[in-house]
N, C-alpha and C. Protein backbone atom coordinates (compact mmCIF):
# COMPACT_ATOMS: atom_id res chain seq x y z
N UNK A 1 81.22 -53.05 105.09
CA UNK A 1 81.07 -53.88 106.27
C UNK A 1 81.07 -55.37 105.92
N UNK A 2 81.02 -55.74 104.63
CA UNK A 2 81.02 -57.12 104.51
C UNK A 2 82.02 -57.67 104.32
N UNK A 3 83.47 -57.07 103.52
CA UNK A 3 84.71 -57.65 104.12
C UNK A 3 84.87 -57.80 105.64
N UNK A 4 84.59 -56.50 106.23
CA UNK A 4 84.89 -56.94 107.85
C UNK A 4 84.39 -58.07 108.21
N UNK A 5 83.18 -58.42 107.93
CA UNK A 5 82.38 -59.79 108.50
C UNK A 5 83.29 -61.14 108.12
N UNK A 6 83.72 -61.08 106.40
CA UNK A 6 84.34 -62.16 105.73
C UNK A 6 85.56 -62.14 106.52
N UNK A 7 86.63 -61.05 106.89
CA UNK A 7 87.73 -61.04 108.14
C UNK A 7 87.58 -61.62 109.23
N UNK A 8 86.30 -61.38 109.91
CA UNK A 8 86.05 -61.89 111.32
C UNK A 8 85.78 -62.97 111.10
N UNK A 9 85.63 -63.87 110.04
CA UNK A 9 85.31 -65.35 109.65
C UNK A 9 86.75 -65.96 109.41
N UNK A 10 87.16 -65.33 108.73
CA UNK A 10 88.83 -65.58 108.28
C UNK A 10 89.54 -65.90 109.78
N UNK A 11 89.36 -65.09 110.57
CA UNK A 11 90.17 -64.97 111.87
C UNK A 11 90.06 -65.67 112.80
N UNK A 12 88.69 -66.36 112.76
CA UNK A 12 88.18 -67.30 113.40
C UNK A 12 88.56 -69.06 112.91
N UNK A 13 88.90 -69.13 111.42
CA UNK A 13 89.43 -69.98 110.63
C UNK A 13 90.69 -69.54 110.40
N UNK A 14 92.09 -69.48 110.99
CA UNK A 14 93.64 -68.53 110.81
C UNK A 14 94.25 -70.06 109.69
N UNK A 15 93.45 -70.75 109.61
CA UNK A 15 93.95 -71.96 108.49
C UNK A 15 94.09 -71.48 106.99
N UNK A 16 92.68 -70.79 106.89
CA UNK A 16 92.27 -70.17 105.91
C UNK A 16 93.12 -69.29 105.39
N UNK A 17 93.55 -68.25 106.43
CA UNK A 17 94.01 -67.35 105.42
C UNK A 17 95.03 -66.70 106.61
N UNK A 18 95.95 -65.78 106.86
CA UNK A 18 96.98 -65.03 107.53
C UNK A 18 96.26 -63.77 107.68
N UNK A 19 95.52 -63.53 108.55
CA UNK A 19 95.45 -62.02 108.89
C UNK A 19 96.45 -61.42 109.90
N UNK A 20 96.71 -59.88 109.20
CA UNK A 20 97.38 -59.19 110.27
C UNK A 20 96.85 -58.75 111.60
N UNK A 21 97.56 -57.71 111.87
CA UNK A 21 96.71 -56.81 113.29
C UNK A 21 96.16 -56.12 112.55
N UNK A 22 96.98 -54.84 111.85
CA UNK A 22 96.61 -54.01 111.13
C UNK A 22 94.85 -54.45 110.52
N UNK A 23 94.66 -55.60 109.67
CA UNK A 23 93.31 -55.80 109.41
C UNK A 23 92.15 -56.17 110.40
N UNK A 24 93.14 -56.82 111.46
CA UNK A 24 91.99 -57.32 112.54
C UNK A 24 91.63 -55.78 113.34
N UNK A 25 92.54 -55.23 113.59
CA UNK A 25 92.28 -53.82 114.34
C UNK A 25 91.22 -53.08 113.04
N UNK A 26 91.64 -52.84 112.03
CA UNK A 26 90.55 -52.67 110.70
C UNK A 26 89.05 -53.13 111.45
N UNK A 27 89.27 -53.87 110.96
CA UNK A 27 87.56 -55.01 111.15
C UNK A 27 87.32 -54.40 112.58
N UNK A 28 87.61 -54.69 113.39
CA UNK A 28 87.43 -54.14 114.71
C UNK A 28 86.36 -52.60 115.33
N UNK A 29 87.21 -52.15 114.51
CA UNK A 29 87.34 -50.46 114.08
C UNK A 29 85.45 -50.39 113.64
N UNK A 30 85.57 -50.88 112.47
CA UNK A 30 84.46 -50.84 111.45
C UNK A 30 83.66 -51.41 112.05
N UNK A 31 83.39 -52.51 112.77
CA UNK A 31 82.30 -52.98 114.10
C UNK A 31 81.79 -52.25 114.36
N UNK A 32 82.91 -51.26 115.25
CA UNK A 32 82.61 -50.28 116.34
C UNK A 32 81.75 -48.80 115.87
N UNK A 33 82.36 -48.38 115.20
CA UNK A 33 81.91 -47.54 113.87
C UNK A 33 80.27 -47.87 113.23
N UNK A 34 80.14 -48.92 112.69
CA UNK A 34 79.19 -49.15 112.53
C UNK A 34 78.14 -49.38 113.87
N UNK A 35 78.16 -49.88 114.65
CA UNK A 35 76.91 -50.04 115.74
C UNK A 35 76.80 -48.03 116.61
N UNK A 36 77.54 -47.46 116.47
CA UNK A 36 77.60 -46.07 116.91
C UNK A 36 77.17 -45.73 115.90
N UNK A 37 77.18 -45.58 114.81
CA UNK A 37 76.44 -44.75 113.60
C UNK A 37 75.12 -45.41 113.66
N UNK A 38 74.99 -46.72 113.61
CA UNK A 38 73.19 -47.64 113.07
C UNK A 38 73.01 -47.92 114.61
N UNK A 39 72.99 -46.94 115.47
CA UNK A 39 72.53 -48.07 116.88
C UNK A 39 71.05 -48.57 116.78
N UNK A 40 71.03 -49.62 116.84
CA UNK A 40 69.39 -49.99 117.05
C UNK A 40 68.87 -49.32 118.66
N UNK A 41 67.85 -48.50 118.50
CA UNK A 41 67.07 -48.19 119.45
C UNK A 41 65.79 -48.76 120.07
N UNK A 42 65.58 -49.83 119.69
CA UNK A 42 64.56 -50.51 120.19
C UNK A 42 64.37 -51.09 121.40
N UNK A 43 63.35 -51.02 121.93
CA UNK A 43 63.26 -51.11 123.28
C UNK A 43 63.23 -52.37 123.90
N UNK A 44 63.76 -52.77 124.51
CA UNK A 44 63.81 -54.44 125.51
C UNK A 44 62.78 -54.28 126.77
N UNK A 45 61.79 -54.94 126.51
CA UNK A 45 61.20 -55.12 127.52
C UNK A 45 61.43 -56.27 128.36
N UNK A 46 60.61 -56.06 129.89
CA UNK A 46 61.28 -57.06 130.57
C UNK A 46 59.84 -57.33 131.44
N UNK A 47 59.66 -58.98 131.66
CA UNK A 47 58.80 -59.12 132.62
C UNK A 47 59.12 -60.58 133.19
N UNK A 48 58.55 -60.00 134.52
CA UNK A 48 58.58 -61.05 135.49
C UNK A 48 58.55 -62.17 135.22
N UNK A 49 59.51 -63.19 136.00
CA UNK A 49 59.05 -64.43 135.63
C UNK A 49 58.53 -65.36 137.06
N UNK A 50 57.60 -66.13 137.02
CA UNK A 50 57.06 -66.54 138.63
C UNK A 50 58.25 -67.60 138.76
N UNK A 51 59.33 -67.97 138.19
CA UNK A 51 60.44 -69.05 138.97
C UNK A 51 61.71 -68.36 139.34
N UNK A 52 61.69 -67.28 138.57
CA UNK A 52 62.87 -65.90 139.04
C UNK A 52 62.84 -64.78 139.68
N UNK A 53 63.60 -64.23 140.29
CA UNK A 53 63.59 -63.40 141.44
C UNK A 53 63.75 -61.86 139.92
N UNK A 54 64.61 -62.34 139.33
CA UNK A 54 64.91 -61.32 138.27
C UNK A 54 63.75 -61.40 137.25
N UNK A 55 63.51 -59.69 136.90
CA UNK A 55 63.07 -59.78 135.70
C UNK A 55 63.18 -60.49 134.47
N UNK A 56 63.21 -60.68 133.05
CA UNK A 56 63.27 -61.39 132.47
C UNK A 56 63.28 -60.68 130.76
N UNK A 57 63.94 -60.56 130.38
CA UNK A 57 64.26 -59.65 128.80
C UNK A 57 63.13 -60.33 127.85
N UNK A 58 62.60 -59.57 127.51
CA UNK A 58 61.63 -59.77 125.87
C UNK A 58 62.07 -59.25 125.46
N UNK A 59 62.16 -59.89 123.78
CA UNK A 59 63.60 -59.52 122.77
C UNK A 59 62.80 -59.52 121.44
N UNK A 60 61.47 -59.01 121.72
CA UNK A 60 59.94 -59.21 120.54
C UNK A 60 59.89 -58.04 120.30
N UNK A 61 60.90 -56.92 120.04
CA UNK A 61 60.74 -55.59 120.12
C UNK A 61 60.32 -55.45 118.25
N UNK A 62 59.80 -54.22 117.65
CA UNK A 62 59.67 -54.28 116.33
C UNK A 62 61.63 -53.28 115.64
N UNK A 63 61.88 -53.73 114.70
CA UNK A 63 62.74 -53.03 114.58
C UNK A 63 63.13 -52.14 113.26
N UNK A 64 63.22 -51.61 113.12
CA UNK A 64 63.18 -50.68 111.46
C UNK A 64 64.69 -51.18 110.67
N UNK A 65 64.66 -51.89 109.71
CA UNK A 65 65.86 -52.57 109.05
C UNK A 65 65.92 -51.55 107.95
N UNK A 66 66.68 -52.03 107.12
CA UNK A 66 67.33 -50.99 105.99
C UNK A 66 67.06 -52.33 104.99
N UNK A 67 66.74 -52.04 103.86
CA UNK A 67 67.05 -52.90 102.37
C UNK A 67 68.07 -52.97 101.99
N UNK A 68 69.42 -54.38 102.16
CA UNK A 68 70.14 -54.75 101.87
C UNK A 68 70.49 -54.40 100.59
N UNK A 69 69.07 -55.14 100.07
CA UNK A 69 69.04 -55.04 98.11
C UNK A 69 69.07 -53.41 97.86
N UNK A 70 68.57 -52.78 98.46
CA UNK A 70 68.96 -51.33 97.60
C UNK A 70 70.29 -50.60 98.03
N UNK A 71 70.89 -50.82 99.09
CA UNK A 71 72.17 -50.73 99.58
C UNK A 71 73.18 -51.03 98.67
N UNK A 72 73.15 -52.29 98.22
CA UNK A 72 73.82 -53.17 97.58
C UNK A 72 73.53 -52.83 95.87
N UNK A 73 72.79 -52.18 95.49
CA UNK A 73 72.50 -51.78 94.16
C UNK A 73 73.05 -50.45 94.19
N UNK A 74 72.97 -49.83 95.26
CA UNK A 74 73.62 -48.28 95.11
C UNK A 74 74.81 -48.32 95.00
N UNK A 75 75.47 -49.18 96.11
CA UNK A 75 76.95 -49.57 96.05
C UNK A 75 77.27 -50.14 94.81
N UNK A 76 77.29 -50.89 93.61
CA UNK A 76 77.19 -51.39 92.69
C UNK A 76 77.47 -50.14 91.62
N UNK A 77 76.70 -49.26 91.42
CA UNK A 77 76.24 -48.13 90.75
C UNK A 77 77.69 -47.44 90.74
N UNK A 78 78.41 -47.07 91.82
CA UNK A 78 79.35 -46.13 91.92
C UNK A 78 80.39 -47.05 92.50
N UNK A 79 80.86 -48.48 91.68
CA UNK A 79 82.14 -49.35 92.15
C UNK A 79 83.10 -48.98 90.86
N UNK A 80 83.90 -49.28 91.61
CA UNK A 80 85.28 -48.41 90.51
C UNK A 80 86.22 -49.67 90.95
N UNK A 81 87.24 -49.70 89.62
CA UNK A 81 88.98 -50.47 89.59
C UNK A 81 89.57 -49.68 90.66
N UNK A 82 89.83 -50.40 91.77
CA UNK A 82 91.13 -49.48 92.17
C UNK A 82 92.12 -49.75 91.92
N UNK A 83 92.20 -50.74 90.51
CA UNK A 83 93.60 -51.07 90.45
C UNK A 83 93.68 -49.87 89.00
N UNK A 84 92.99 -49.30 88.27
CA UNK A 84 92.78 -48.53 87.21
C UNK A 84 93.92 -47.72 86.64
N UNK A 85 94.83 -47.55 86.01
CA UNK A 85 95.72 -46.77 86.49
C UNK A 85 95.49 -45.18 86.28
N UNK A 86 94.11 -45.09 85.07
CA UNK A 86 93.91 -43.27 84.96
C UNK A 86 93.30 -43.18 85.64
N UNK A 87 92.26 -43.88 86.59
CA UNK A 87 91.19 -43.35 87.69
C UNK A 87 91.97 -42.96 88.90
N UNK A 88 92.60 -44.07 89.33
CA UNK A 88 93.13 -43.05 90.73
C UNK A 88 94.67 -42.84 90.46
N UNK A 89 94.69 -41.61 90.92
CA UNK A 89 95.97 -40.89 90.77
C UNK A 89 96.83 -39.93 91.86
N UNK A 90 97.67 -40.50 92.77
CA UNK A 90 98.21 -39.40 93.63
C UNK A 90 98.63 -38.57 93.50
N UNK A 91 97.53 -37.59 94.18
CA UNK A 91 98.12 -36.33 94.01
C UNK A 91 99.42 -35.50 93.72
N UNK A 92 100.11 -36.31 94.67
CA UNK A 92 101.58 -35.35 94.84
C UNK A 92 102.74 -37.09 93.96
N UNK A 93 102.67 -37.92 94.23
CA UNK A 93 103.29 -38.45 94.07
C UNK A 93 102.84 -39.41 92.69
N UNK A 94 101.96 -38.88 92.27
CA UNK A 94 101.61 -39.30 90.39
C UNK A 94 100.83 -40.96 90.37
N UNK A 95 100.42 -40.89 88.98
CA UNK A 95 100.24 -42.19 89.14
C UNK A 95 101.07 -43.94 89.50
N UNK A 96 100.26 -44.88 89.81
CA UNK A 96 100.64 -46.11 90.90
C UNK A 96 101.09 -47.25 89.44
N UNK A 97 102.06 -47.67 89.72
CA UNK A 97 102.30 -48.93 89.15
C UNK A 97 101.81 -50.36 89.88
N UNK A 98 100.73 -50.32 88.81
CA UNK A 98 99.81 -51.75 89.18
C UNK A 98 101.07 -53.39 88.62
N UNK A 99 101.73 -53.00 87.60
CA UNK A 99 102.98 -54.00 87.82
C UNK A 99 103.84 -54.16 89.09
N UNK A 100 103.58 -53.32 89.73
CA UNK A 100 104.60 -53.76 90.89
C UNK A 100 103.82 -53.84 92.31
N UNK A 101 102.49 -53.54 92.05
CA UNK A 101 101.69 -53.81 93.26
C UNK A 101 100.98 -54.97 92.98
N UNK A 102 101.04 -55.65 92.33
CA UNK A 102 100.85 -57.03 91.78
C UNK A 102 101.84 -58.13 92.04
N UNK A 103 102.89 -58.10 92.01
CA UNK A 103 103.59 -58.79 92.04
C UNK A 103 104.96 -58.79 93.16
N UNK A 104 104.50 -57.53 94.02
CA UNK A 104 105.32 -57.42 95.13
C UNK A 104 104.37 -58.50 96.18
């Protein structure tokens, strides 16, 4: 999720860098994906306000976060080359020439 974020920064700055659709629909995707898998369930309360006819959102709810730092250490633990050429290997169509995906 943190390329997606660094994309949605990119996209917002198009000086910076050329994104496609393909990545913006990506990033997009992975937003969406992510808030349906982690929905925060916390509750919004709401109270009156004496100058509004409408209720009024309290946004003081408590919320249960996750540890970045151990996220980020697990991920770490099991990061791999994907440019490697004996680690990944297609199945049917053999191993990838990193000379020519480099320089195409």
């Amino acid at each position: 999720m943190m390329h997606v974020s660094k994309s949605c920064r990119f996209f917002l700055h198009p000086e910076v860098v050329m994104l496609t659709f393909r990545i913006i629909d990506h990033c997009i995707d992975q937003l969406r994906q992510n808030i349906m898998c982690s929905s925060d369930v916390t509750l919004i309360g709401f109270r009156w306000d004496e100058r509004d006819r409408a209720p009024q959102p309290v946004f003081q709810g408590m919320h249960q976060c996750r540890s970045f730092d151990a996220i980020d250490a697990w991920a770490e633990k099991r990061r791999f080359d994907i440019f490697d050429d004996e680690l990944l290997i297609h199945p049917t169509l053999g191993a990838c020439d990193t000379v020519t995906l480099t320089t195409q």
